[in-house]
C-alpha atoms as a PDB file:
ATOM      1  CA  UNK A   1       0.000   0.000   0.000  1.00  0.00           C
ATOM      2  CA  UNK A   2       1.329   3.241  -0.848  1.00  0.00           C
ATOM      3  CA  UNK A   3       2.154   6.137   1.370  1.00  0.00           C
ATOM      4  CA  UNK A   4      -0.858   8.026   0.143  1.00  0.00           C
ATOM      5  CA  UNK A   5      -2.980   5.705   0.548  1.00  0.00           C
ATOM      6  CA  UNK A   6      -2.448   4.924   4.015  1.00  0.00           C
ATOM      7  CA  UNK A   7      -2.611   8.534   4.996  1.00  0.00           C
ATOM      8  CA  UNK A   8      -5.917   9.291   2.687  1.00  0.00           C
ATOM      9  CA  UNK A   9      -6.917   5.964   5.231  1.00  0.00           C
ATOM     10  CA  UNK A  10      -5.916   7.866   8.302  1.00  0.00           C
ATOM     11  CA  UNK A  11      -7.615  10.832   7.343  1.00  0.00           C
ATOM     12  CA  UNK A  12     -10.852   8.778   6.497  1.00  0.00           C
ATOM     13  CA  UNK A  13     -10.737   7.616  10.006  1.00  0.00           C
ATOM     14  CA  UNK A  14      -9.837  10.875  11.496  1.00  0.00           C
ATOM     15  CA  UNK A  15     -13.155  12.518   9.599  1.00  0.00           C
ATOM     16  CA  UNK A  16     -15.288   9.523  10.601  1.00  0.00           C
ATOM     17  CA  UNK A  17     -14.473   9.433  14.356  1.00  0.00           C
ATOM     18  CA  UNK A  18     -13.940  13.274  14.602  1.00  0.00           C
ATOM     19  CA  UNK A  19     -17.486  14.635  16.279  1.00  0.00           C
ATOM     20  CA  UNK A  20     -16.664  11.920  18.913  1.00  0.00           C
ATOM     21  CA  UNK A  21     -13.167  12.635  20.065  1.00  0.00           C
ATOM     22  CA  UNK A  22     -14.224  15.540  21.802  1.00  0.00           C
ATOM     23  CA  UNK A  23     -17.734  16.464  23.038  1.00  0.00           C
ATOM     24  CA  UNK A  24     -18.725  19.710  20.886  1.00  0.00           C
ATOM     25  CA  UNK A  25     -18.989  21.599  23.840  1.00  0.00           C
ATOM     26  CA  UNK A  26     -15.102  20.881  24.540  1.00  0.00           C
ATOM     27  CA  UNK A  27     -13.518  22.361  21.361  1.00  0.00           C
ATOM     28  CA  UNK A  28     -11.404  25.146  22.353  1.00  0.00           C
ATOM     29  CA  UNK A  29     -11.226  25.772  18.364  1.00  0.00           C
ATOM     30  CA  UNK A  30     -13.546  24.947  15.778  1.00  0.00           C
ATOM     31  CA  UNK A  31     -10.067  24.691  13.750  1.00  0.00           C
ATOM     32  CA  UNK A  32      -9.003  21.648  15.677  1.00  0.00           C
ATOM     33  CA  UNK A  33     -11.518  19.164  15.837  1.00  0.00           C
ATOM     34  CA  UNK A  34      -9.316  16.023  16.441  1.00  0.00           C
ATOM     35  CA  UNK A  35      -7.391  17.929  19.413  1.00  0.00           C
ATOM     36  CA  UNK A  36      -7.347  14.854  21.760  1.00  0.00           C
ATOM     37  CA  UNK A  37      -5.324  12.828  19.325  1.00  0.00           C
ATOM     38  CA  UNK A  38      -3.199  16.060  17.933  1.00  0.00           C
ATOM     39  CA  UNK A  39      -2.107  16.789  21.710  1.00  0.00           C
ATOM     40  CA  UNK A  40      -1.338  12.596  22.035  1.00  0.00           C
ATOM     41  CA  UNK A  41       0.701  13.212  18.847  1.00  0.00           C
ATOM     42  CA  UNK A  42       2.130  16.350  19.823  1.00  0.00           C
ATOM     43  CA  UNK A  43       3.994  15.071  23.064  1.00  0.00           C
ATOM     44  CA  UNK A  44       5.138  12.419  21.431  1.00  0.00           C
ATOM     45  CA  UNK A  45       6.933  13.837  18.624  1.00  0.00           C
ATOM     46  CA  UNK A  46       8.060  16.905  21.629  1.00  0.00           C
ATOM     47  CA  UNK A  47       9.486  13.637  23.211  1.00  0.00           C
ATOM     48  CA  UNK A  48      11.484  12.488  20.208  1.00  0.00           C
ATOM     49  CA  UNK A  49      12.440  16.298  19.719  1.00  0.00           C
ATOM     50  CA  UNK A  50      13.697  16.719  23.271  1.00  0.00           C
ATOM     51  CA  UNK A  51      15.380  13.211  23.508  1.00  0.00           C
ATOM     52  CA  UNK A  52      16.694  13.533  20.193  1.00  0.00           C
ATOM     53  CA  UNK A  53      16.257  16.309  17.187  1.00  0.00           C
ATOM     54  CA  UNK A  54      16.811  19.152  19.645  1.00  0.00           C
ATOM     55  CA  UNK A  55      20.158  17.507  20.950  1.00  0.00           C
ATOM     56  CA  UNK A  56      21.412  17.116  17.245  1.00  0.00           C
ATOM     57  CA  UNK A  57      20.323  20.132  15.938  1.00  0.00           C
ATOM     58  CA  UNK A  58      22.012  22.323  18.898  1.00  0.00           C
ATOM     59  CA  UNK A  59      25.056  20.540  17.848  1.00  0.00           C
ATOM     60  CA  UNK A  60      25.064  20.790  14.363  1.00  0.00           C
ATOM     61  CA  UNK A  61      24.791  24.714  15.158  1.00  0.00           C
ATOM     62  CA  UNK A  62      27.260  24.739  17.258  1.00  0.00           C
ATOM     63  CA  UNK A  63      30.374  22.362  15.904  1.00  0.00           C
ATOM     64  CA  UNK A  64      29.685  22.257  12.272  1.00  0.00           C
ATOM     65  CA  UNK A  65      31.339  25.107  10.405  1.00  0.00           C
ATOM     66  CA  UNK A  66      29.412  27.373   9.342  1.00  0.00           C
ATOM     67  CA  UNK A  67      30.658  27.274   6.153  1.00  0.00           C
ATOM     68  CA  UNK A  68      29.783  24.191   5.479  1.00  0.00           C
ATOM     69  CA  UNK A  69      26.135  24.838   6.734  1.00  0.00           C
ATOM     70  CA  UNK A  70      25.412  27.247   4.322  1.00  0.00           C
ATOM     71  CA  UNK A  71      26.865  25.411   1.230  1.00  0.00           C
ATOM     72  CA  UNK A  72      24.836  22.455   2.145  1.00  0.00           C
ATOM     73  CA  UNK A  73      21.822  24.317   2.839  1.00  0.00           C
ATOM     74  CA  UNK A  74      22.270  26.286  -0.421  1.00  0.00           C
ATOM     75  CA  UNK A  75      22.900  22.471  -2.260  1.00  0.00           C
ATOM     76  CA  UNK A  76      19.051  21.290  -0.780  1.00  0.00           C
ATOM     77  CA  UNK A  77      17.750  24.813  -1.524  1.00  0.00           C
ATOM     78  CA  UNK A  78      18.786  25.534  -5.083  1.00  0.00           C
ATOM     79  CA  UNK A  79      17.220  21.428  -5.833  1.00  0.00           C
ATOM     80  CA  UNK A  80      14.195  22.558  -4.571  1.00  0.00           C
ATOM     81  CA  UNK A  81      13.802  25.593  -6.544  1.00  0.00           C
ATOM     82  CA  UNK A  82      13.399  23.441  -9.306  1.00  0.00           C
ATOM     83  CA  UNK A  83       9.549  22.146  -8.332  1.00  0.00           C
ATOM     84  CA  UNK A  84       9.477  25.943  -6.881  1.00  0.00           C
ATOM     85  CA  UNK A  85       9.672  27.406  -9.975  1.00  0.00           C
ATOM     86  CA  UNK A  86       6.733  24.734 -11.229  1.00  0.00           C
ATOM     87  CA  UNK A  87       4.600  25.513  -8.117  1.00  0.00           C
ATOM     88  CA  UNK A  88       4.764  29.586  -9.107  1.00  0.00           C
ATOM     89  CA  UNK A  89       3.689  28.417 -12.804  1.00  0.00           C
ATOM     90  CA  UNK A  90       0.353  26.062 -11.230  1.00  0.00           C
ATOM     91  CA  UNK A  91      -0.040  29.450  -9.251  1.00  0.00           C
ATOM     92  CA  UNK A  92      -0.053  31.455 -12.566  1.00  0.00           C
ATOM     93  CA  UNK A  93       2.849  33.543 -11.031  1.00  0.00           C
ATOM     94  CA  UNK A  94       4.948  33.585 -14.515  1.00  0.00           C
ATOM     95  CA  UNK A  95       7.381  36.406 -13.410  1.00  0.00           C
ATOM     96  CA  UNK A  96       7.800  34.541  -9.760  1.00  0.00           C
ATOM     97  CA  UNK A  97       8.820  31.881 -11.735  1.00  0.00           C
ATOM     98  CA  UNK A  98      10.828  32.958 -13.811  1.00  0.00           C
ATOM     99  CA  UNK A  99      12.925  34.205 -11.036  1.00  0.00           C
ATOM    100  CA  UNK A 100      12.773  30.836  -9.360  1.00  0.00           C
ATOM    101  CA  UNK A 101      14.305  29.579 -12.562  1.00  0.00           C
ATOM    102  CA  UNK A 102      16.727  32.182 -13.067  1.00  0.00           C
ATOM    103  CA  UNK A 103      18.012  31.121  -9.692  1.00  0.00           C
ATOM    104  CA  UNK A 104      18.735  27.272 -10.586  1.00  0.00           C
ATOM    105  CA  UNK A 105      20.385  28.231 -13.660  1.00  0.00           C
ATOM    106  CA  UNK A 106      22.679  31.333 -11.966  1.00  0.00           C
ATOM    107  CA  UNK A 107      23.564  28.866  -8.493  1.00  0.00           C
ATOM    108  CA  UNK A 108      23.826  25.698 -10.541  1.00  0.00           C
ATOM    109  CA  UNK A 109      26.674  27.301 -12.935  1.00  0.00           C
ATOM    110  CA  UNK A 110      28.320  30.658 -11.097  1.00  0.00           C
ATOM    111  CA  UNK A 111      27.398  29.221  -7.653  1.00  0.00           C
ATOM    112  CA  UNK A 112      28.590  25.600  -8.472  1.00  0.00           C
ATOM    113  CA  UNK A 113      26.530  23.193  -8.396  1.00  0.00           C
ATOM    114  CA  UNK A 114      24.168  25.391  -6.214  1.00  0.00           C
ATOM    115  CA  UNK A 115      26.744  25.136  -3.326  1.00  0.00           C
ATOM    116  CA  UNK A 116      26.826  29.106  -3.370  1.00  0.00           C
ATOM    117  CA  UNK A 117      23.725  31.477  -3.688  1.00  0.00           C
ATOM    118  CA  UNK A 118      25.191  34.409  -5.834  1.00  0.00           C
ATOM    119  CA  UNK A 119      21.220  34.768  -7.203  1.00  0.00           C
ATOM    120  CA  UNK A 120      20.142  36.648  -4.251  1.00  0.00           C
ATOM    121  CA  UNK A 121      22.754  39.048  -4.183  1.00  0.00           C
ATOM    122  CA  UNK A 122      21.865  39.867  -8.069  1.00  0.00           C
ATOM    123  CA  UNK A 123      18.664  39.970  -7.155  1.00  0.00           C
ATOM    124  CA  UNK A 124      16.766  36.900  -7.564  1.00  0.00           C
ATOM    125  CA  UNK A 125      14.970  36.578  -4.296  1.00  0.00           C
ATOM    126  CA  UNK A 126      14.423  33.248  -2.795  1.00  0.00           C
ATOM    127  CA  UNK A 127      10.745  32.167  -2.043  1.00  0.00           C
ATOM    128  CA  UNK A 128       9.049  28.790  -0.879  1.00  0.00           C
ATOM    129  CA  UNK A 129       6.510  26.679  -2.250  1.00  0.00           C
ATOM    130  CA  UNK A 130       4.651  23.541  -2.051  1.00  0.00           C
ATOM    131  CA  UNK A 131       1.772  21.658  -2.354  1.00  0.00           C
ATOM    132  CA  UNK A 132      -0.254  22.919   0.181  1.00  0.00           C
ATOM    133  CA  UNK A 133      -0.030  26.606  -0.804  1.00  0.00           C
ATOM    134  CA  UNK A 134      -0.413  25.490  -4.603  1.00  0.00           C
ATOM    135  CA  UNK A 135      -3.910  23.617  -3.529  1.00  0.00           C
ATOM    136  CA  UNK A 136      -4.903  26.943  -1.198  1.00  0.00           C
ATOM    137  CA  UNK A 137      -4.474  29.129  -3.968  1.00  0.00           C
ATOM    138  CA  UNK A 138      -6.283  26.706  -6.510  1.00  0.00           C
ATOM    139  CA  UNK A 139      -9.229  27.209  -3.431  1.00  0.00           C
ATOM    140  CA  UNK A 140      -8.754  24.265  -1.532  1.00  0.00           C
ATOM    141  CA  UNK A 141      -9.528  24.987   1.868  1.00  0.00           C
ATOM    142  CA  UNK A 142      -7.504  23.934   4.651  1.00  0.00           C
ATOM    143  CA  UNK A 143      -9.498  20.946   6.641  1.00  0.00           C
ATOM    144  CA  UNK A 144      -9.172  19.964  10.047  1.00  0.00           C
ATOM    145  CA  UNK A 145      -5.433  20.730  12.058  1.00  0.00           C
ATOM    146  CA  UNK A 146      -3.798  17.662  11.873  1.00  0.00           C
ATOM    147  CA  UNK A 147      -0.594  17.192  13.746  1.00  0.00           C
ATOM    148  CA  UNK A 148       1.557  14.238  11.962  1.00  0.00           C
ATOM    149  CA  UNK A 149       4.081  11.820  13.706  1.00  0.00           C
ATOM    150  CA  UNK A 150       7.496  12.983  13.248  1.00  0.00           C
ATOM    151  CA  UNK A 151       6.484  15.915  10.947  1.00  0.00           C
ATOM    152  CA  UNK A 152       4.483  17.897  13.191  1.00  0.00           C
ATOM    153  CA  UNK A 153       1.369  20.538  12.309  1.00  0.00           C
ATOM    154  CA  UNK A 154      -0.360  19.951   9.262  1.00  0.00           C
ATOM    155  CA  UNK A 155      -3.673  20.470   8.123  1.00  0.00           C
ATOM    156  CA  UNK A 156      -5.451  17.499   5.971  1.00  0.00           C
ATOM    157  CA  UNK A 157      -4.922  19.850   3.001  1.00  0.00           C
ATOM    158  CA  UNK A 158      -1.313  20.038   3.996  1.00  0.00           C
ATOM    159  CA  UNK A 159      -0.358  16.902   4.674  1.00  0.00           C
ATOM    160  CA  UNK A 160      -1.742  15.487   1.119  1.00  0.00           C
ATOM    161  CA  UNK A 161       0.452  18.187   0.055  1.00  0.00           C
ATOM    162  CA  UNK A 162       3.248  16.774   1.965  1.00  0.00           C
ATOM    163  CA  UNK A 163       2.420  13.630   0.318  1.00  0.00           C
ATOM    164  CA  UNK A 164       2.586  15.001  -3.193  1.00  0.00           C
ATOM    165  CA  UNK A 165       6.387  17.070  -2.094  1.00  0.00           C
ATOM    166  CA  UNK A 166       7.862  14.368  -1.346  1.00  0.00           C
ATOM    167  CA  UNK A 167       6.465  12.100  -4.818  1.00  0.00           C
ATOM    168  CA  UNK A 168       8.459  15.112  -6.429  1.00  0.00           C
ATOM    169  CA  UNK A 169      10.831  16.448  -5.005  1.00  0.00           C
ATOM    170  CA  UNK A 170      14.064  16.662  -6.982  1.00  0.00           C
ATOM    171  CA  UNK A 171      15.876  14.812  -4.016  1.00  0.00           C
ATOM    172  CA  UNK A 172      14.730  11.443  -4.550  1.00  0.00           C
ATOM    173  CA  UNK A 173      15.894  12.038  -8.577  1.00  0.00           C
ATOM    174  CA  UNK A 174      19.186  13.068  -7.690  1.00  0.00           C
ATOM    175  CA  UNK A 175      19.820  10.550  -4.523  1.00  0.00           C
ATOM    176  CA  UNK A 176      18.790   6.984  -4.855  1.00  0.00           C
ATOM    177  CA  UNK A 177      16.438   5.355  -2.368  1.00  0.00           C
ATOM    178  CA  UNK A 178      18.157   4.144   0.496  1.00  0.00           C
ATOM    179  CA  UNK A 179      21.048   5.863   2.752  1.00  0.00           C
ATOM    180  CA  UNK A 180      21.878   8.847   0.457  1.00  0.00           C
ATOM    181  CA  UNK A 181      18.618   9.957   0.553  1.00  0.00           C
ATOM    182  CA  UNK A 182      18.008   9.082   4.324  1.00  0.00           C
ATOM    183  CA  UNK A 183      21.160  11.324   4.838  1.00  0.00           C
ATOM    184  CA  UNK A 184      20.164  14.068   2.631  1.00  0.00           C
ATOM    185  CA  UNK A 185      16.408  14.460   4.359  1.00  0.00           C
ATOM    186  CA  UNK A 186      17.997  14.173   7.785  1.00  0.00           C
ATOM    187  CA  UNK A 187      20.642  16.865   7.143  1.00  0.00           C
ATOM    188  CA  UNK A 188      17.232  19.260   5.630  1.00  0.00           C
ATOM    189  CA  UNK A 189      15.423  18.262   8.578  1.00  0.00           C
ATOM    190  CA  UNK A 190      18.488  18.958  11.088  1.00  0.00           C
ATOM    191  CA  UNK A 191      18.904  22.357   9.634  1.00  0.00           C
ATOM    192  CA  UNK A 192      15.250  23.201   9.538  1.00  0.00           C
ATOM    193  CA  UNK A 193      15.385  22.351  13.398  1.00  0.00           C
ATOM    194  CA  UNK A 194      18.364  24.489  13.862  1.00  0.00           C
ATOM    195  CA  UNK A 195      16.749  27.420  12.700  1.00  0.00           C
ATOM    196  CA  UNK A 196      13.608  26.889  15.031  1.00  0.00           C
ATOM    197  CA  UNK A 197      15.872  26.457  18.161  1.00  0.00           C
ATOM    198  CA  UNK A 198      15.361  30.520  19.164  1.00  0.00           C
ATOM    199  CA  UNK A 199      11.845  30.330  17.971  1.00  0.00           C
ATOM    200  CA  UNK A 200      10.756  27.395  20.239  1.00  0.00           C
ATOM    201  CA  UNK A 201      12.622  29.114  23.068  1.00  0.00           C
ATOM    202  CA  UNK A 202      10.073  32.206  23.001  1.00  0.00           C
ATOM    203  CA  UNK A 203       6.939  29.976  22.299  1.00  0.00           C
ATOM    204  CA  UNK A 204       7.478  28.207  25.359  1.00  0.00           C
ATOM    205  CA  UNK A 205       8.451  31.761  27.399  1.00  0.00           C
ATOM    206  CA  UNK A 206       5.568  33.395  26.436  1.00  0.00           C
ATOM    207  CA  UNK A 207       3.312  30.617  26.126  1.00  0.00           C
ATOM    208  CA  UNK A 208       1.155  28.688  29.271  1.00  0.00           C
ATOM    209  CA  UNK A 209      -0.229  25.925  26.567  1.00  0.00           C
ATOM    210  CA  UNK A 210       3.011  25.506  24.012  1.00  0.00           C
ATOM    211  CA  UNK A 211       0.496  23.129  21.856  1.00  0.00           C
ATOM    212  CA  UNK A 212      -1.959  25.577  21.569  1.00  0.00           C
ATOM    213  CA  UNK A 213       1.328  28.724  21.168  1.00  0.00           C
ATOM    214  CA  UNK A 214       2.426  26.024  18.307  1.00  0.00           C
ATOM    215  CA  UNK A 215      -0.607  25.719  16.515  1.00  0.00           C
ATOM    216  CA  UNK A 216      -1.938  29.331  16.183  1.00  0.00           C
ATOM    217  CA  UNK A 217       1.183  29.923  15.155  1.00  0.00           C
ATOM    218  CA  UNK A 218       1.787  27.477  12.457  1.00  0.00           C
ATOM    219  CA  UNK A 219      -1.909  28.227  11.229  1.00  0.00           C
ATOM    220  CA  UNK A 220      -1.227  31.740  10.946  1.00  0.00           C
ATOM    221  CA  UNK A 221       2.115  31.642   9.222  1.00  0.00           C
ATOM    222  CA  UNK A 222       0.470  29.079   6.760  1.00  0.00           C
ATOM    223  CA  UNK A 223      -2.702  31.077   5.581  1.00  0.00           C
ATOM    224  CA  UNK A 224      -0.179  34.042   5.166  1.00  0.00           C
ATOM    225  CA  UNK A 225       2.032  32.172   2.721  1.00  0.00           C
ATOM    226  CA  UNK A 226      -0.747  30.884   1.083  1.00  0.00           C
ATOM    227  CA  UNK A 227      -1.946  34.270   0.307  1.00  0.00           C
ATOM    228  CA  UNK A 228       1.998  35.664  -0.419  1.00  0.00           C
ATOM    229  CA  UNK A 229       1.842  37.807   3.026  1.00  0.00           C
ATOM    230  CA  UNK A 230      -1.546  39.324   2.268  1.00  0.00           C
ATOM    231  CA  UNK A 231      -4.152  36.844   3.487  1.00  0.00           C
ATOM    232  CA  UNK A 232      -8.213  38.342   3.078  1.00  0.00           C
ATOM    233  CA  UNK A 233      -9.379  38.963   6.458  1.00  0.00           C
ATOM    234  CA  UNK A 234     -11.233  36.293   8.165  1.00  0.00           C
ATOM    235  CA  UNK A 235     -14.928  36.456   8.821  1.00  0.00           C
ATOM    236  CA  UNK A 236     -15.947  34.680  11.676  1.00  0.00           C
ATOM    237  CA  UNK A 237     -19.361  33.294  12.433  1.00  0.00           C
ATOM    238  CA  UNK A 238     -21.524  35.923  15.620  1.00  0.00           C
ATOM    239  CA  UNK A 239     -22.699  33.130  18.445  1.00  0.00           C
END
């Protein structure tokens, strides 16, 4: 069974049992229907984080050279501009996309091999894409918050997104199933941790329920990318 199919499964079973995980009277947000199971969820992965990602990732700041940081980092980010530039076409953003392609070409030859990032400093801004913004602009709403083992928030718009990123991402065409490509998605997911490590630190300062900080937060940076930093305000419903 494929990957999809197990999570369109898990979502199936998510929707069905959803009205009775919590009593509607016990729904802090009508944006979180399944919050029993997303808190259950959420310690866990903040257990694997704690034991193990946050560990790593402090390290990785701290005793790899920075150096060789940023050239990797540039390396994973100038692959991925690649379905970027695709995503700002399904968007019907031609001149975004242009400039997403204007940075694989400039990094993969005067940057080599996209280990240096001379596009920005001509000019050619870096932005992100995926999936789940491509099916929010196309008018797909966002579903339920779903929190996802390992991976963290999601909505179930998101993570079918998440699905379809990793089907193609350039990644898995340029490293071949098995360790390189273990390697190269732990190093991505090691630096994406690193640069959360300040982040995290104010959430759970300012913050007396971090799963609730985490979630308003994640929802509100999402529906602002969606919408390229200019989401419509939202109408909500009088009691």
């Amino acid at each position: 069974m494929s990957l999809l199919s197990r999570l369109v499964i898990v979502l199936g079973l998510l929707a069905a049992s959803g009205c009775a995980s919590l009593p509607a009277g016990n729904i802090s947000d009508p944006r979180d229907p399944w919050e029993r199971y997303n808190r259950a969820v959420f310690d866990f992965n903040d257990g694997v984080d704690r034991a193990v990602v946050k560990p790593v990732a402090q390290a990785y700041r701290d005793y790899v050279p920075e150096p060789l940081q940023n050239g990797l980092r540039n390396f994973f980010s100038n692959l991925r501009d690649v379905i970027i530039a695709i995503h700002q076409l399904l968007q019907a953003k031609p001149e975004a996309a242009a400039t997403a392609g204007g940075r694989v070409l400039i990094n993969t030859t005067i940057g080599v091999l996209g280990l240096g990032d001379p596009a920005s400093s001509m000019g050619f801004t870096k932005s992100n894409e995926d999936f789940g913004q491509t099916f929010g602009r196309w008018g797909v709403g966002p579903g339920p918050y779903f929190v996802l083992p390992l991976l963290g928030p999601s909505t179930v718009r998101d993570a079918i997104g998440t699905v379809a990123d990793f089907s193609f991402d350039p990644i898995g065409s340029v490293f071949e199933q098995g360790t390189g490509r273990t390697i190269a998605y732990g190093l991505i997911a090691i630096d994406r941790r690193k640069d959360l490590l300040d982040a995290q630190d104010t959430i759970e300062a300012l913050s007396f329920d971090r799963y609730s900080g985490v979630r308003d937060a994640w929802l509100a940076r999402r529906r602002s990318l969606v919408y390229d930093g200019e989401p419509p305000r939202e109408k909500f419903k009088e009691d």
